[in-house]
Protein backbone atom coordinates (compact mmCIF):
# COMPACT_ATOMS: atom_id res chain seq x y z
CA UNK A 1 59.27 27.87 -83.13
CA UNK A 2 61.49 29.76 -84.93
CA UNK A 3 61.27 32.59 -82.90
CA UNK A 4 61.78 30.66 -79.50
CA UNK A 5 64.91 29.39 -81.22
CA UNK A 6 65.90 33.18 -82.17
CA UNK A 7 64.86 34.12 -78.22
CA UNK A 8 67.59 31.45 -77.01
CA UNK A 9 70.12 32.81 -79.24
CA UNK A 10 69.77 36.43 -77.41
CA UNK A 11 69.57 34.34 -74.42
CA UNK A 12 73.12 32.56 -75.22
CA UNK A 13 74.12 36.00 -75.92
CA UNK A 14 73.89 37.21 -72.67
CA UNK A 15 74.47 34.29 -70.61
CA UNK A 16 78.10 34.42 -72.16
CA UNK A 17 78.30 37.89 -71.14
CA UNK A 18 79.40 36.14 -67.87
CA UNK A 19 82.74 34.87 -68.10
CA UNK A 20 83.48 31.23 -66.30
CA UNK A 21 86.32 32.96 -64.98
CA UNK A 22 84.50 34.56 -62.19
CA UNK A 23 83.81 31.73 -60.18
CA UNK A 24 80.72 32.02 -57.75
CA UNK A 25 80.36 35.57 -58.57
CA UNK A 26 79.42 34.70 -62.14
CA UNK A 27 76.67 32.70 -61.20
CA UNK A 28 75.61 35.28 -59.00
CA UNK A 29 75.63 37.72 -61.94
CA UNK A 30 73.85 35.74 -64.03
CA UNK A 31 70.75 35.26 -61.65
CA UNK A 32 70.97 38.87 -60.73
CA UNK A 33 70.58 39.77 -64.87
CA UNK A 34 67.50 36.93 -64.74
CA UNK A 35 65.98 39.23 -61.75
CA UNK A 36 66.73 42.73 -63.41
CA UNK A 37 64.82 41.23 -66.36
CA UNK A 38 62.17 39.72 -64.64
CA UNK A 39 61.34 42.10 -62.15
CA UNK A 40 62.49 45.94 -63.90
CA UNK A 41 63.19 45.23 -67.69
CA UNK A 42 59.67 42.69 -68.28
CA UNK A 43 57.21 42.67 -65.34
CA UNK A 44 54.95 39.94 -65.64
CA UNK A 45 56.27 38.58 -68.78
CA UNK A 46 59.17 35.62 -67.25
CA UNK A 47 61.03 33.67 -69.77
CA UNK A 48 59.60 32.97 -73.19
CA UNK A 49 61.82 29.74 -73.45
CA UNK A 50 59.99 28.67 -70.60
CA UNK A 51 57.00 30.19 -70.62
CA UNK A 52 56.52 27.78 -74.13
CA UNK A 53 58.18 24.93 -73.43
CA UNK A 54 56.71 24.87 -69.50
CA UNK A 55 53.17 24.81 -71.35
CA UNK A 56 53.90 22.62 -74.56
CA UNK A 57 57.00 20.90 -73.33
CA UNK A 58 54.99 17.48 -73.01
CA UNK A 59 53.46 17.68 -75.99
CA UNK A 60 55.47 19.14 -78.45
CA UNK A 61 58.77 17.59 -79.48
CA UNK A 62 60.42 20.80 -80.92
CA UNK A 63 59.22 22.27 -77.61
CA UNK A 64 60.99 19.48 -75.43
CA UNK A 65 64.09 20.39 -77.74
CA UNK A 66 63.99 23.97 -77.14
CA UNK A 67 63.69 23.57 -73.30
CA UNK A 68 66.42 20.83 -73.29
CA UNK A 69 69.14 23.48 -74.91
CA UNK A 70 68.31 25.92 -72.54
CA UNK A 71 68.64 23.84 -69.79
CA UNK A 72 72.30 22.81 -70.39
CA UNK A 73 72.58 26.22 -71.59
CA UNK A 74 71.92 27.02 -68.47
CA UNK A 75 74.42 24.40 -67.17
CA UNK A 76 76.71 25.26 -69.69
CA UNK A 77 77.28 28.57 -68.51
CA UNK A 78 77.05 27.54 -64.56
CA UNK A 79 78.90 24.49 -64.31
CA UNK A 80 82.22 26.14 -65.74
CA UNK A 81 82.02 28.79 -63.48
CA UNK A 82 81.61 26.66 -60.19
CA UNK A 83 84.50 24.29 -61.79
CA UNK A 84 86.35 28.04 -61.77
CA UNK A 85 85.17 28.77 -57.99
CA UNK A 86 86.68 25.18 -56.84
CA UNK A 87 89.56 24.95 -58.22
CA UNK A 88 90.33 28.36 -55.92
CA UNK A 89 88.82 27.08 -53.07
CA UNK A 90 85.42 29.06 -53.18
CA UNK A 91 83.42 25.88 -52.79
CA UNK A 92 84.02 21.87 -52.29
CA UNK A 93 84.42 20.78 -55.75
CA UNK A 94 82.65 17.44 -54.50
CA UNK A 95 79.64 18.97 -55.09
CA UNK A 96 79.72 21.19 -58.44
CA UNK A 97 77.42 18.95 -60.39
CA UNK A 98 74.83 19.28 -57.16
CA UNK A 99 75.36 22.83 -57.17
CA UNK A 100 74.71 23.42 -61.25
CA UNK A 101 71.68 21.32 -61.18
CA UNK A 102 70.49 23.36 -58.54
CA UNK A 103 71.27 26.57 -60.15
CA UNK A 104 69.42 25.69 -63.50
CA UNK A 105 66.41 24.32 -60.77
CA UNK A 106 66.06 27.75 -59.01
CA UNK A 107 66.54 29.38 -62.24
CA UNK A 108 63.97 27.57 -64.25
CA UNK A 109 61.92 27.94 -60.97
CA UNK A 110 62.33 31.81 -60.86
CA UNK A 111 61.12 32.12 -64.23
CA UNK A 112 57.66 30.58 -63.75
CA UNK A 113 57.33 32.19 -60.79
CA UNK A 114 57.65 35.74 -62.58
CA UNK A 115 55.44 34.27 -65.29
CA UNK A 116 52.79 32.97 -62.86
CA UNK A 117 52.01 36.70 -61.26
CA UNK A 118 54.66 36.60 -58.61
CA UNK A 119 54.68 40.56 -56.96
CA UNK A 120 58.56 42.33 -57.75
CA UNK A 121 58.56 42.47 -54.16
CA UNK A 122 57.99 38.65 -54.04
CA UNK A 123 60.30 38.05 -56.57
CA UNK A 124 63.12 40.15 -54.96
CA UNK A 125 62.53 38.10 -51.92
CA UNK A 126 62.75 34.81 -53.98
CA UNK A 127 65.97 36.40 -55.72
CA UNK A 128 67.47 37.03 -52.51
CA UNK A 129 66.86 33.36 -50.98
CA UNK A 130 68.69 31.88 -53.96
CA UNK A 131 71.60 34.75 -53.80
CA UNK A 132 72.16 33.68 -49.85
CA UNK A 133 71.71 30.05 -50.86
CA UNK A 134 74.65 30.49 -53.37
CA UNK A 135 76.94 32.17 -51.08
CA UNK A 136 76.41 29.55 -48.21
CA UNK A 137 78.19 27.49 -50.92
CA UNK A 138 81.50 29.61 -50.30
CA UNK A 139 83.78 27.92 -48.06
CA UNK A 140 86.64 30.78 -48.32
């Protein structure tokens, strides 16, 4: 496990390479980096945090652990950002929570779906959806 741990800690890394400050665009950025990854950088390969944790998750304490931090990873990164995109008047700040638990969702999603054989053309179509999901959100 100690190399899924070491895989989050790159994955921290690069989730805070997207400031909160950026409001919906952030999140935006940060699924586009999941889709360069998934689709140009490591075809076929999807997440190795959930890849793991997806197939042991149930079984495997540590394993639960591991996908629990990157889930509110996840949320840790998102939920600041949306707070940011609010609090300017991007989106109703009513629904933030609903919005970063669907974020982490279609994230989590995306990743078995590029583990599970998913074309690039299918997963620049699924990439898309959530993109034009997110920016329905905007209400400026």
């Amino acid at each position: 496990y100690r190399v899924i741990e070491r895989y989050l800690d790159q994955r921290a890394e690069m989730i805070a390479q997207c400031p909160p400050e950026g409001g919906l665009d952030t999140v935006s950025a940060l699924l586009e980096m999941m889709r360069l990854e998934a689709v140009e950088l490591m075809p076929g390969r999807g997440c190795l945090v959930v890849n793991v944790t997806t197939e042991l998750g149930l079984r495997e304490e540590q394993a639960q652990r591991i996908a629990d931090r990157y889930r509110s990873m996840l949320r840790g990164a998102v939920e600041p950002a949306l707070r940011h995109a609010a609090d300017r008047g991007e989106i109703d700040g009513a629904l933030v929570d609903v919005y970063a638990d669907s974020v982490v969702g279609l994230a989590v999603s995306f990743s078995v779906a590029a583990r599970s054989g998913a074309s690039a053309d299918e997963l620049n179509r699924i990439a898309d959806s959530i993109q034009t999901l997110i920016a329905s959100w905007r209400t400026s």
